[in-house]
Protein backbone atom coordinates (compact mmCIF):
# COMPACT_ATOMS: atom_id res chain seq x y z
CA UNK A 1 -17.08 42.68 -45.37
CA UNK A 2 -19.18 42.58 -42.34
CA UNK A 3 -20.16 38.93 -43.49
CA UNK A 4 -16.06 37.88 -42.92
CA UNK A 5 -15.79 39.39 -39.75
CA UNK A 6 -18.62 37.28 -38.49
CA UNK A 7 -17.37 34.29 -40.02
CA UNK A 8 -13.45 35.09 -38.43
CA UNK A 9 -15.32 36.32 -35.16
CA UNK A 10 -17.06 32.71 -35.15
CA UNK A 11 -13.79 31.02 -36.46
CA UNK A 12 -12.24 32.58 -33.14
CA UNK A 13 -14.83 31.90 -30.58
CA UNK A 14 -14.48 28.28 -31.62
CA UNK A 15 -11.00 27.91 -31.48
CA UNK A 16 -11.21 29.42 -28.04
CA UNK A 17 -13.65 27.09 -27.05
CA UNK A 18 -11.30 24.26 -28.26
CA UNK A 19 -8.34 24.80 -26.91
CA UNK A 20 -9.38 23.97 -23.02
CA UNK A 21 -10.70 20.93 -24.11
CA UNK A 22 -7.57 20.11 -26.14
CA UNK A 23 -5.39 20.97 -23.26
CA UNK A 24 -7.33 18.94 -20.76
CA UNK A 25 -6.51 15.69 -23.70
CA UNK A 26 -3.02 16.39 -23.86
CA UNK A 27 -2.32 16.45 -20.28
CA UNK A 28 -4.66 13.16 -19.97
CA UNK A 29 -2.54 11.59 -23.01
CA UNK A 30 1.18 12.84 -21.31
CA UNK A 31 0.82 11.48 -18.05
CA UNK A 32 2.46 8.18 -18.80
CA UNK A 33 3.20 4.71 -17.01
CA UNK A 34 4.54 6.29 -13.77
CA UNK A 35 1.80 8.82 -12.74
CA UNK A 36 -0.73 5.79 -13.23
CA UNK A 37 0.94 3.54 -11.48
CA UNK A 38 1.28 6.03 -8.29
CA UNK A 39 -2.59 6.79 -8.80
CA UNK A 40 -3.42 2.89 -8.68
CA UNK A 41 -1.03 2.41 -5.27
CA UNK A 42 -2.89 5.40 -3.93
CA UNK A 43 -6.08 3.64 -4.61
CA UNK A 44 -4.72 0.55 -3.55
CA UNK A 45 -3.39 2.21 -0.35
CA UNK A 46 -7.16 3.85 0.05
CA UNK A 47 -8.62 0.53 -0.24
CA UNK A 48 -6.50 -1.69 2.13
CA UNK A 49 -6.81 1.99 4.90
CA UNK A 50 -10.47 1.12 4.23
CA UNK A 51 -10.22 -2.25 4.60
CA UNK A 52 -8.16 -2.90 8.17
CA UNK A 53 -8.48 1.04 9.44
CA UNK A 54 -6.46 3.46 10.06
CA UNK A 55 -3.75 3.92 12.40
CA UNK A 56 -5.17 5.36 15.92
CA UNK A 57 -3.95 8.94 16.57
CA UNK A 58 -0.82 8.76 18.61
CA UNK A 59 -0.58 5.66 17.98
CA UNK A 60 1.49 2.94 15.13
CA UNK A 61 -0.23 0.01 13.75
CA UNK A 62 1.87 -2.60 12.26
CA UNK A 63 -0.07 -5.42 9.50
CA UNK A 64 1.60 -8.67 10.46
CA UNK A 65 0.39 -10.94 7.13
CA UNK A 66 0.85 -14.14 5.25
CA UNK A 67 0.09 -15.14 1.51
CA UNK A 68 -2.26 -18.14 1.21
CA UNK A 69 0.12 -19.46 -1.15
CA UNK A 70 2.92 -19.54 1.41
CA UNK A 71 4.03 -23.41 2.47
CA UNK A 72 4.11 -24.95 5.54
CA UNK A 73 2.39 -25.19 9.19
CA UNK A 74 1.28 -21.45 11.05
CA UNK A 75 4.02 -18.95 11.94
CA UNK A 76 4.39 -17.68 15.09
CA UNK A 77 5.28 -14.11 15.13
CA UNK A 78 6.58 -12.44 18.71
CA UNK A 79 7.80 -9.66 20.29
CA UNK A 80 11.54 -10.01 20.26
CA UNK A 81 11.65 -8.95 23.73
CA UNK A 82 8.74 -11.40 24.95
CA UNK A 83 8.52 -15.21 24.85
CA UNK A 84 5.15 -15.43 24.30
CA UNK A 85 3.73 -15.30 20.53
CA UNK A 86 1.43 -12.08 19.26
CA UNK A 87 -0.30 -14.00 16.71
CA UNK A 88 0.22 -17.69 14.60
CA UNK A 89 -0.35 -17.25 10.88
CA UNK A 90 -1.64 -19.89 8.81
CA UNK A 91 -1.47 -19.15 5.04
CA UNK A 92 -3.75 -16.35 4.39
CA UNK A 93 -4.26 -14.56 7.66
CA UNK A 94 -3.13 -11.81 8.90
CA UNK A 95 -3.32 -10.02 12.43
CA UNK A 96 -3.37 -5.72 12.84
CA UNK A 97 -1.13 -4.67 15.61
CA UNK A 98 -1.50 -1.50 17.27
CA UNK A 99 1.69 -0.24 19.27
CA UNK A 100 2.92 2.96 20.93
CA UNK A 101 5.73 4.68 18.61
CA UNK A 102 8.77 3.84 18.85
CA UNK A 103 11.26 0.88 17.71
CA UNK A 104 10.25 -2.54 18.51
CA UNK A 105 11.51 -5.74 17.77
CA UNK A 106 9.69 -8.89 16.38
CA UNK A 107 11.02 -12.38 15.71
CA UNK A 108 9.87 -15.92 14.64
CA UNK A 109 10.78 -19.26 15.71
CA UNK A 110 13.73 -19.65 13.19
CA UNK A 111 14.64 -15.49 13.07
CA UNK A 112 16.25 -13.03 15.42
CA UNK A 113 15.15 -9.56 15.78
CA UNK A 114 13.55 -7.72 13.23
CA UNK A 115 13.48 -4.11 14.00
CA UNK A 116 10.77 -1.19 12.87
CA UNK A 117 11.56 2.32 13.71
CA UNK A 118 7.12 3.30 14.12
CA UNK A 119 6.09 6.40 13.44
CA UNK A 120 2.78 7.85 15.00
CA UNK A 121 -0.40 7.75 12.92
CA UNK A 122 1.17 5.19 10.24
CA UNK A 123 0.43 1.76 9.25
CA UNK A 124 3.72 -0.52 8.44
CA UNK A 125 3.29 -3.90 6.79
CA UNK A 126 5.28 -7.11 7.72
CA UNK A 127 4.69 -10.45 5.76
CA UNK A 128 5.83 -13.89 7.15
CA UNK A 129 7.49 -16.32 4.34
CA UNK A 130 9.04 -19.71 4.51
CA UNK A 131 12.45 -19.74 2.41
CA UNK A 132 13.23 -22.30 0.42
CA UNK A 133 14.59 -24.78 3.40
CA UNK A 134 11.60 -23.97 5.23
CA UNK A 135 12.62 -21.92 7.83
CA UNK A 136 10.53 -18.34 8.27
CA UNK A 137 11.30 -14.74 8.15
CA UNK A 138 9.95 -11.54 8.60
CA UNK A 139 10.23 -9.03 5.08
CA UNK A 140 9.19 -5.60 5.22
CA UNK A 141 6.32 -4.68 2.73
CA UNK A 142 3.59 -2.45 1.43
CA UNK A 143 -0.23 -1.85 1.28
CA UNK A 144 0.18 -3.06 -2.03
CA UNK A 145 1.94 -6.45 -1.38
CA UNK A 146 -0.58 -6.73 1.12
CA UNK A 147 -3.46 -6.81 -1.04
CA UNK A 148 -1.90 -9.07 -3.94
CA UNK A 149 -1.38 -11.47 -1.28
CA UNK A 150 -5.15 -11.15 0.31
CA UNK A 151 -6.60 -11.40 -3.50
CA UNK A 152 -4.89 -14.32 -4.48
């Protein structure tokens, strides 16, 4: 009899044992498509935050970019309210920003105002693309985007 119980009493201990592991594989195993594709933009995010810095404190930061595939001669990118370009992109540049909070207002040669409504602390990303007639525009984008088009 005594024999059993140590052979149940083992039997237990080792289930016990067992089960955090198998927990920790089932939650591994359920996480699905979604939670690793928000755990690769937060790396991506991490990595691009490395990359250009982060936004100064009090302060907005906006990543004015274009892909080196994009067509065509430099874009000039401006302050809506100024005649005088910020930066000219040629395909594969891009140019960091930093602005007080606040909206402001940017614009190209063949585009009118494109607002952003800058929060402090936080980087915003803006790429420059020629459409299909060749004239250029100003799309709102990600840290993601961002680093696709820097890879490439």
């Amino acid at each position: 009899m005594r024999k059993t119980l140590s052979c149940s009493a083992l039997f237990a201990l080792l289930l016990a044992a067992s089960l955090p592991l198998a927990a920790q594989k089932v939650k591994i195993e359920n996480q699905g498509e979604a939670a690793i594709a928000a755990e690769a933009k937060m790396l991506s995010d991490a990595a691009v935050e490395d990359a250009i810095g982060k936004a100064p404190s009090g302060r907005s930061q906006v990543v004015f970019y274009r892909a080196e595939s994009s067509p065509g001669s430099a874009v000039a990118v401006r302050d809506a309210a100024g005649s005088a370009p910020i930066i000219s992109l040629d395909p594969g540049m891009y140019f960091v920003a930093v602005t007080t909070p606040g909206t402001h207002s940017y614009a190209t040669a063949d585009t009118g105002p494109f607002s952003l409504d800058l929060e402090p602390g936080r980087t915003y990303y803006v790429q420059a693309i020629r459409n299909k007639m060749g004239a250029t525009q100003l799309v709102h984008s990600n840290a993601d985007k961002f680093q696709r088009a820097a890879n490439r």
